[in-house]
C-alpha atoms as a PDB file:
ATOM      1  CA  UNK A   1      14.912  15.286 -12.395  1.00  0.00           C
ATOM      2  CA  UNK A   2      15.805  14.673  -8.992  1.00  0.00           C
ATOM      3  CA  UNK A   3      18.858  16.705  -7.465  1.00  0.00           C
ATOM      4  CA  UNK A   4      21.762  14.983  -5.252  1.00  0.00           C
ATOM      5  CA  UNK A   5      24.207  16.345  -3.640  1.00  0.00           C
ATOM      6  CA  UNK A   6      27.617  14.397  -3.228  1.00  0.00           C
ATOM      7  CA  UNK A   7      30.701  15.551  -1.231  1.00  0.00           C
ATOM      8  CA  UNK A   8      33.766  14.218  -3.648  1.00  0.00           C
ATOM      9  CA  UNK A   9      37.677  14.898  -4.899  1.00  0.00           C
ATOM     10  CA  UNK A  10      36.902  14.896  -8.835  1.00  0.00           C
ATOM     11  CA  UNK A  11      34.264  14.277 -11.436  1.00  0.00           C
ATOM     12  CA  UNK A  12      34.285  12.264 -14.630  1.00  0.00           C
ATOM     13  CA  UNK A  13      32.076  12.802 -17.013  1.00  0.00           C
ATOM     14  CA  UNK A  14      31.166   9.477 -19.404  1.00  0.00           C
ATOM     15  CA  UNK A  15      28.932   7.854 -21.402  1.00  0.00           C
ATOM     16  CA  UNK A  16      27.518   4.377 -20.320  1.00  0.00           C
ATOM     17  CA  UNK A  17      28.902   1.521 -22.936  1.00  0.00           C
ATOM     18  CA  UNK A  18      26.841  -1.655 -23.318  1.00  0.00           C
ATOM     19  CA  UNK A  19      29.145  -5.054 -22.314  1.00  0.00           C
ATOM     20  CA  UNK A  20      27.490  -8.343 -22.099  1.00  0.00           C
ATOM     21  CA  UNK A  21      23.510  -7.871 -20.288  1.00  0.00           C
ATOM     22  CA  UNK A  22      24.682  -4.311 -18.888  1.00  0.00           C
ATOM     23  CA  UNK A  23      26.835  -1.450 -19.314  1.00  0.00           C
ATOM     24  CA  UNK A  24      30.246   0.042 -18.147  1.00  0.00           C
ATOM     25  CA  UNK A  25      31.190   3.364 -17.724  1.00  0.00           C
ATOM     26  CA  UNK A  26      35.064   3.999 -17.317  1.00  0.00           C
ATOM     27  CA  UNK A  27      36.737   5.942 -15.364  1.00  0.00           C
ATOM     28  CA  UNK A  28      40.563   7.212 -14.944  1.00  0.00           C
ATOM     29  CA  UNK A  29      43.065   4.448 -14.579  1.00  0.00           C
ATOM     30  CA  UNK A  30      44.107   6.038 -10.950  1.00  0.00           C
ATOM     31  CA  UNK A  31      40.756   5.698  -9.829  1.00  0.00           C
ATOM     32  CA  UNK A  32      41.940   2.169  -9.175  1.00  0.00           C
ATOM     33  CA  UNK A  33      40.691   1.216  -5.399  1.00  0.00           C
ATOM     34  CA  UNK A  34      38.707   4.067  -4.618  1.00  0.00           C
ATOM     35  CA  UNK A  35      34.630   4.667  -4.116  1.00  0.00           C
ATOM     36  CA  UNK A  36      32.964   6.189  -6.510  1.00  0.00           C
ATOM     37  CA  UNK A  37      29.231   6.728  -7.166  1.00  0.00           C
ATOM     38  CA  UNK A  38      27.698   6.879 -10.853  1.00  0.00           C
ATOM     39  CA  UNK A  39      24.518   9.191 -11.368  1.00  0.00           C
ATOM     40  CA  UNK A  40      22.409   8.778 -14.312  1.00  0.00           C
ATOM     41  CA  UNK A  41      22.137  12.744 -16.099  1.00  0.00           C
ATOM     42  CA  UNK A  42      19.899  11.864 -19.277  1.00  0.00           C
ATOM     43  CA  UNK A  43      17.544   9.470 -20.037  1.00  0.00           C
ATOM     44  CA  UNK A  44      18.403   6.891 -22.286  1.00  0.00           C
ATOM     45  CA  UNK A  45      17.880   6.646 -25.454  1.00  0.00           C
ATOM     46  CA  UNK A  46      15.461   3.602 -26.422  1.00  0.00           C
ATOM     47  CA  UNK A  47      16.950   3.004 -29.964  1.00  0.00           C
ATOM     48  CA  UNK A  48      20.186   1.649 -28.473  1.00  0.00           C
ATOM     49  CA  UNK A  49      18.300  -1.241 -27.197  1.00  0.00           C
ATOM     50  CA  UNK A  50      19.232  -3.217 -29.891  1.00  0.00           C
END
């Protein structure tokens, strides 16, 4: 696993939900506007390929 290091106000911690030929992951409603960056934690797992 590689190792970032990000300077930031708040973290969120979600689970990627499939949506049409990707996935969202959401975040707090007052997040609205502002930059955020997404890092992926785990692998996936392959039986939700479906």
């Amino acid at each position: 696993m590689d190792r970032y290091e990000v300077e930031g106000h708040e973290v969120h911690d979600g689970e990627a939900k499939p949506t049409g030929t990707g996935a969202h992951v959401f975040v707090p409603k007052r997040w609205i506007g502002a930059t955020v960056k997404i890092v992926r934690t785990s692998e996936p797992d392959p039986s939700d390929d479906e």
